[in-house]
N, C-alpha and C. Protein backbone atom coordinates (compact mmCIF):
# COMPACT_ATOMS: atom_id res chain seq x y z
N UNK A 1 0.74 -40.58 -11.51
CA UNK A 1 -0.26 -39.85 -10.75
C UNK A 1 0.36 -39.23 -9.49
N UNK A 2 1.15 -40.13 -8.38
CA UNK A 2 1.89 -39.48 -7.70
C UNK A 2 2.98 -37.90 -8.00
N UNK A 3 3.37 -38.66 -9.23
CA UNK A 3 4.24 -37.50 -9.04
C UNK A 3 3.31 -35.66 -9.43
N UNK A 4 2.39 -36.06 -10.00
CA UNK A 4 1.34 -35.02 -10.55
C UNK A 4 1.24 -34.54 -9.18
N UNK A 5 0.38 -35.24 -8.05
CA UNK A 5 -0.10 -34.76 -7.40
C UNK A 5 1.13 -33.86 -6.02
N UNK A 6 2.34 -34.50 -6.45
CA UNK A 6 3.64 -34.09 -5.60
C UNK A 6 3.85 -32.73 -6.28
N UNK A 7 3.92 -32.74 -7.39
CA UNK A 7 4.13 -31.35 -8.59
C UNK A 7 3.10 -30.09 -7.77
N UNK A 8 1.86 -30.76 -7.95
CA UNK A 8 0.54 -29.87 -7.33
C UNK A 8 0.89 -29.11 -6.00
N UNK A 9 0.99 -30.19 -4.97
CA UNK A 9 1.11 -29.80 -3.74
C UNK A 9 2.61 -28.76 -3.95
N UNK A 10 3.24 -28.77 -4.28
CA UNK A 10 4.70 -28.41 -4.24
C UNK A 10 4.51 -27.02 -4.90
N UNK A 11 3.67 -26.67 -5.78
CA UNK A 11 3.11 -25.72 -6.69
C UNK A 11 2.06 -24.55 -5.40
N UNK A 12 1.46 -25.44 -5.25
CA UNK A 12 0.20 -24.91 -3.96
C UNK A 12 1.04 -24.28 -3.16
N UNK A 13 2.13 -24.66 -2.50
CA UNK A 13 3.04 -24.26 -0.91
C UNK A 13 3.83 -22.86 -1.81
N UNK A 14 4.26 -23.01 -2.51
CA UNK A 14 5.40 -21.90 -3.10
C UNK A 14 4.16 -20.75 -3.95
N UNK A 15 2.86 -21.11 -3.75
CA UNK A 15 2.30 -20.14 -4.09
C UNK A 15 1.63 -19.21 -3.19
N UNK A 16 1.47 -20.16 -1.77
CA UNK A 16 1.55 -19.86 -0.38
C UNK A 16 2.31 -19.21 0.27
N UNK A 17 3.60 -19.61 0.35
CA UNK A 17 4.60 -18.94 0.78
C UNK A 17 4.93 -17.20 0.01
N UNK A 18 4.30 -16.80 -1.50
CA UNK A 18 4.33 -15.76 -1.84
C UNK A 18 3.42 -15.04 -1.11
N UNK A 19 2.09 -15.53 -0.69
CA UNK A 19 0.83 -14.51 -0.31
C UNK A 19 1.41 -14.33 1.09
N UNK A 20 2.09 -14.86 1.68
CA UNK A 20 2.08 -14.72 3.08
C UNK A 20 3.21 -14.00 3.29
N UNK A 21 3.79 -13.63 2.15
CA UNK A 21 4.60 -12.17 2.28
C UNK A 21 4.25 -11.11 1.35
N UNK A 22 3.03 -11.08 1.01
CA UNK A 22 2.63 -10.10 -0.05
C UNK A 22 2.81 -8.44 0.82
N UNK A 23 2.69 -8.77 2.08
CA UNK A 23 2.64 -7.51 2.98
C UNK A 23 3.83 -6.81 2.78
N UNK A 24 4.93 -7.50 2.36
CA UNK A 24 6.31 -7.29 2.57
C UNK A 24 6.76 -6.13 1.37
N UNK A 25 6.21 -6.87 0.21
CA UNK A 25 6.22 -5.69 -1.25
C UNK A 25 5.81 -4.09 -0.64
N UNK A 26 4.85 -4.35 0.10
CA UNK A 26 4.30 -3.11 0.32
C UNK A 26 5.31 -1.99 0.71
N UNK A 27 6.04 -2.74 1.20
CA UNK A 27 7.55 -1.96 1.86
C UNK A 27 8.94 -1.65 1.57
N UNK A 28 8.56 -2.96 0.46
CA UNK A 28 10.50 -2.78 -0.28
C UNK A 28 9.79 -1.87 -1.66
N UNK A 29 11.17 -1.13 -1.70
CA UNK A 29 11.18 0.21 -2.25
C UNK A 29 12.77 1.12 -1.96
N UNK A 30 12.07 2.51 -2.29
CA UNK A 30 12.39 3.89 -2.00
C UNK A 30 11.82 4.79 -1.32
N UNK A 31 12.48 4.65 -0.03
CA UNK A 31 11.57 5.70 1.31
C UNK A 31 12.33 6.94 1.21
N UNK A 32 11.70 8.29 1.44
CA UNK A 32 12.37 9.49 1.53
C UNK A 32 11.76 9.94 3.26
N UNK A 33 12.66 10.34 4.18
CA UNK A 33 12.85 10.30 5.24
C UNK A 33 13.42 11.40 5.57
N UNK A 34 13.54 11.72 6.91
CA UNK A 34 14.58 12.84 7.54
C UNK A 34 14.93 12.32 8.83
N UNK A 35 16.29 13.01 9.06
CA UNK A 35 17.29 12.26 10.22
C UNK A 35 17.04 13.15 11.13
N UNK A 36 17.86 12.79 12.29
CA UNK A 36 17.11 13.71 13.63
C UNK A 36 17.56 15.50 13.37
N UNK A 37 18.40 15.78 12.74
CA UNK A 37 18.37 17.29 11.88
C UNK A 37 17.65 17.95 11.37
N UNK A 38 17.10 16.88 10.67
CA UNK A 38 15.70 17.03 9.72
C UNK A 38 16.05 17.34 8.27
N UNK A 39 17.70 16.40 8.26
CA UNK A 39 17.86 17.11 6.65
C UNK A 39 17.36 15.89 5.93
N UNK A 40 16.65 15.42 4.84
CA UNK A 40 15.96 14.40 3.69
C UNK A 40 16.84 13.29 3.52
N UNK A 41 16.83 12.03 3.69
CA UNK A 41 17.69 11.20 2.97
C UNK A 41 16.67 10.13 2.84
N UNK A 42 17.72 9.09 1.85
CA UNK A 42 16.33 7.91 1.41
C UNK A 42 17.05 6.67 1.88
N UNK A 43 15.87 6.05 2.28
CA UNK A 43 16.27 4.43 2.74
C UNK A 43 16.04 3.46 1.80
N UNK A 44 16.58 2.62 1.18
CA UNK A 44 16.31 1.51 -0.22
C UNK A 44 15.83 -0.25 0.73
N UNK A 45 14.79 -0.35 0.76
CA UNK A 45 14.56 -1.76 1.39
C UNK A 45 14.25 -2.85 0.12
N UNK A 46 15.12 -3.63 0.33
CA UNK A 46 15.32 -4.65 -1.00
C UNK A 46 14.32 -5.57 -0.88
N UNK A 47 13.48 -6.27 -1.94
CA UNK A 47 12.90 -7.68 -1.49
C UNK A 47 13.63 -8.82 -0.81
N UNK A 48 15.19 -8.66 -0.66
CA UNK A 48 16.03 -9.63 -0.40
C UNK A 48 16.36 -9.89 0.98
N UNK A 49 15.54 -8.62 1.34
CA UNK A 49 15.78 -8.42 3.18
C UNK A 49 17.16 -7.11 3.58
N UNK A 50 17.60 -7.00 2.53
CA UNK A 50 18.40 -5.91 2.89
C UNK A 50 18.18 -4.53 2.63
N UNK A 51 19.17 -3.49 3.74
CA UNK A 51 18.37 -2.08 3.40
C UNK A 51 19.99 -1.54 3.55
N UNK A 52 19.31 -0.46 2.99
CA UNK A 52 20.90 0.64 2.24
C UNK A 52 19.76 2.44 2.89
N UNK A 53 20.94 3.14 3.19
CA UNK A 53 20.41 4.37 3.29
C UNK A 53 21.69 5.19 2.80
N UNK A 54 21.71 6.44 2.78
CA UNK A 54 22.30 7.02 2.12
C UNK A 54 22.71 8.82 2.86
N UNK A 55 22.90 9.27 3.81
CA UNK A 55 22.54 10.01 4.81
C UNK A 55 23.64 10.78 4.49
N UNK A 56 24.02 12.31 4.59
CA UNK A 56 25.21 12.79 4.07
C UNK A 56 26.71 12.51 4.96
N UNK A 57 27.56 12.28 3.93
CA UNK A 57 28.41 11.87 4.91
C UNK A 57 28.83 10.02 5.62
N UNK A 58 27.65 9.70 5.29
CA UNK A 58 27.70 8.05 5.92
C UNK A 58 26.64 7.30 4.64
N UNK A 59 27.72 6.37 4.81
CA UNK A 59 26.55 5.24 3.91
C UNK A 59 25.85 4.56 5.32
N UNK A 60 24.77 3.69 4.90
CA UNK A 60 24.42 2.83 5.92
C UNK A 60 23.89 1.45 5.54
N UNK A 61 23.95 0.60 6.15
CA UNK A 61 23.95 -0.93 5.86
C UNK A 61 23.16 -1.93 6.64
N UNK A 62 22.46 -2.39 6.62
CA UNK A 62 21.46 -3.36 7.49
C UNK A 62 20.36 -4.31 6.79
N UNK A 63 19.42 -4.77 7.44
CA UNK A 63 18.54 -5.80 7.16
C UNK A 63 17.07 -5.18 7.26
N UNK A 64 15.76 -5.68 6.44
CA UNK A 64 15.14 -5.40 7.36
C UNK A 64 14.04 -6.80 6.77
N UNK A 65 12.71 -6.84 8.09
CA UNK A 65 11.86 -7.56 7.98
C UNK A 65 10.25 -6.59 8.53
N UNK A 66 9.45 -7.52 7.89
CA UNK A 66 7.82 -7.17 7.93
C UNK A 66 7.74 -7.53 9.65
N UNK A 67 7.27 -6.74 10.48
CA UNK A 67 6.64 -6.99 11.74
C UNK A 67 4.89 -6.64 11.76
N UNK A 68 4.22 -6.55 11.42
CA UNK A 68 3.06 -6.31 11.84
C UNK A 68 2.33 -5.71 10.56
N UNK A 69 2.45 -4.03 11.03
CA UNK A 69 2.49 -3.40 10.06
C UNK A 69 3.62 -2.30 10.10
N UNK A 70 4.65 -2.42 10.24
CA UNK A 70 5.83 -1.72 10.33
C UNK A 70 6.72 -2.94 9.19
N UNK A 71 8.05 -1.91 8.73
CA UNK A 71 9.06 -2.73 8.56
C UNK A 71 10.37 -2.32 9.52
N UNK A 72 10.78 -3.40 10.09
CA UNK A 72 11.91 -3.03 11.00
C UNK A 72 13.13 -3.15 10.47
N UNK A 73 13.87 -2.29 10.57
CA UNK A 73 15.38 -1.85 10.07
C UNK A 73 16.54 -2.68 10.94
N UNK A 74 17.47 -3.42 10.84
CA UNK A 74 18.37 -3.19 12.04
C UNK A 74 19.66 -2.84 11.18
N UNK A 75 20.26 -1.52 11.43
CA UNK A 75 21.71 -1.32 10.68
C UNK A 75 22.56 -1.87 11.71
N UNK A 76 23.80 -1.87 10.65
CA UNK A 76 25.43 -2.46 11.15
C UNK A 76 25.55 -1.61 12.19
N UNK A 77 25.30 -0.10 12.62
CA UNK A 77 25.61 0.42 13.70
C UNK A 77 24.94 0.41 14.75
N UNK A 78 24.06 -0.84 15.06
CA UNK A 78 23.45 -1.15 15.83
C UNK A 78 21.48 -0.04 16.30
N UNK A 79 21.61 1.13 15.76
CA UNK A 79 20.36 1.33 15.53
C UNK A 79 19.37 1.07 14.92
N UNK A 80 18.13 1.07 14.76
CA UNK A 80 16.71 0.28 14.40
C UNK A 80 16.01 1.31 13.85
N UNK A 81 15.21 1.41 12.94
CA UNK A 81 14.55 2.02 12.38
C UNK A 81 13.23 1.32 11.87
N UNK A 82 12.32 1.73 12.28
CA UNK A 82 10.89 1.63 11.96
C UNK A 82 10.19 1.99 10.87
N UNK A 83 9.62 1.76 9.70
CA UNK A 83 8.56 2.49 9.20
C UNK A 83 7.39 1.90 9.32
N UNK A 84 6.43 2.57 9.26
CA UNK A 84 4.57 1.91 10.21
C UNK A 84 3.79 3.18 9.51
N UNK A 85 2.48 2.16 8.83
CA UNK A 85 1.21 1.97 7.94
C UNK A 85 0.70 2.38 9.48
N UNK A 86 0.17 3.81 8.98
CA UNK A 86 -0.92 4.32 10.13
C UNK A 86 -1.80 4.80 9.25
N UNK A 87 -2.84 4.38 8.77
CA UNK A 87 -3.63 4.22 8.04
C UNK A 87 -3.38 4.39 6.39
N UNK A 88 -3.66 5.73 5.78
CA UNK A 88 -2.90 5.60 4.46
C UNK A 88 -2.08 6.28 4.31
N UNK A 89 -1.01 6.80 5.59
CA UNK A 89 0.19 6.91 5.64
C UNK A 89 1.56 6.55 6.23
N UNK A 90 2.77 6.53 6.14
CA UNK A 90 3.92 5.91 7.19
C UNK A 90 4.62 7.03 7.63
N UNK A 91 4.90 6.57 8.85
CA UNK A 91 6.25 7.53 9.79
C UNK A 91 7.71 6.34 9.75
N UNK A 92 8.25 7.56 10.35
CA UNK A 92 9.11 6.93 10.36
C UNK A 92 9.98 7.05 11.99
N UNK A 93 10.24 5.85 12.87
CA UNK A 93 10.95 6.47 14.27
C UNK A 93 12.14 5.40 14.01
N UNK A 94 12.82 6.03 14.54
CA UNK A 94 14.63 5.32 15.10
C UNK A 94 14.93 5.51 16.37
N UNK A 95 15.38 4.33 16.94
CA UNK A 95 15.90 4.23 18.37
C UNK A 95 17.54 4.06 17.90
N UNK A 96 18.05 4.54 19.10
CA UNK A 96 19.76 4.28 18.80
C UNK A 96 19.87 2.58 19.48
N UNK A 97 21.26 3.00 19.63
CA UNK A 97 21.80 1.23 19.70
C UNK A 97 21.11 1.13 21.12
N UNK A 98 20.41 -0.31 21.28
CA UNK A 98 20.06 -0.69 22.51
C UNK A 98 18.58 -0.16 23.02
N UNK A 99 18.28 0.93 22.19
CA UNK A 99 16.83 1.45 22.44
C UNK A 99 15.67 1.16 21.81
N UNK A 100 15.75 0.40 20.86
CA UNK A 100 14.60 -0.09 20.56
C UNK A 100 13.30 -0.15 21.63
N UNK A 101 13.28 -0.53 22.82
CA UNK A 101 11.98 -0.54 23.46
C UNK A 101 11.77 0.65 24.23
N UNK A 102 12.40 1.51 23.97
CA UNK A 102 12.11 2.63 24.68
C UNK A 102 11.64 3.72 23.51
N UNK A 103 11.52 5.43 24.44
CA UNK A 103 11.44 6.25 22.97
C UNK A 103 12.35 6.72 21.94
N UNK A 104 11.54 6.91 21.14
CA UNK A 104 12.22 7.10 19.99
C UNK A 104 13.35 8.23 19.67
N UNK A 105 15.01 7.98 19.02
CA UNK A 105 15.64 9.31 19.09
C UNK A 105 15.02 10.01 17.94
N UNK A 106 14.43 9.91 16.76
CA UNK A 106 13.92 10.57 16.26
C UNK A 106 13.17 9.93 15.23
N UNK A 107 11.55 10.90 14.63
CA UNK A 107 10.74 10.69 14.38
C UNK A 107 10.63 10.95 12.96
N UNK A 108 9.27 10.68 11.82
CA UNK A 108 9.75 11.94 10.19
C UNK A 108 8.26 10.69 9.93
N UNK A 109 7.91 11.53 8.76
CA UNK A 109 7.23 11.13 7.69
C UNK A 109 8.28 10.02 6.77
N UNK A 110 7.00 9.21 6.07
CA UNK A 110 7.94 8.38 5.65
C UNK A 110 7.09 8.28 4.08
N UNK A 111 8.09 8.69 3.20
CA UNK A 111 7.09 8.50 1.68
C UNK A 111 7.43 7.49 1.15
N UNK A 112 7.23 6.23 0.23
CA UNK A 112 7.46 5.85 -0.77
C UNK A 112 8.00 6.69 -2.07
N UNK A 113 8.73 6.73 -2.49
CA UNK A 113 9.01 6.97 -3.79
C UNK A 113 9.40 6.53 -4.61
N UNK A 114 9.73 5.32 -4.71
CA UNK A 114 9.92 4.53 -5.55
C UNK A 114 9.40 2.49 -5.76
């Protein structure tokens, strides 16, 4: 009986721990974006926490996590990138290295596409 009810509880938490990142799916994907030029590139946010972009000329490499209703970016080159659920659509802003709390170096629509 113990161990049933250890099985249960153990079953219950790991089914918990999925809903309480269900927000997170919402975000890993294929984002199509534009850089402060305004030429198109796409950002890949993994369920695994990692993100890949693809920008001409540079690969790019970083992490990201669920904040609110944004997902926050942080790449290897020390800039941050935002995407944020403003109602039933996302933008997209990037601060350079160190700017995160200030404004943004540049702004874009942010689609899902994949």
């Amino acid at each position: 009986m113990k161990l049933t009810l250890t099985a249960a509880f153990a079953a219950t938490a790991l089914a918990m721990a999925g809903c309480s990142d269900s927000g997170s799916s919402e975000f890993a994907g294929t984002w199509k974006v534009a850089d402060t030029g305004g030429k198109p590139f796409e950002i890949v946010l993994a369920a695994d926490g990692t993100a890949k972009a693809d920008r001409e000329g540079e690969g790019m490499d970083g992490t990201w996590k669920k904040d609110g209703t944004s997902a926050v970016i942080t790449w290897k080159t020390g800039w941050t990138t935002k995407i944020t659920k403003d109602g039933d659509k996302f933008t997209k802003v990037a601060y350079e290295k160190g700017g995160s709390d200030g404004a943004p170096k540049n702004s874009s629509t942010a689609e899902k596409v994949k």
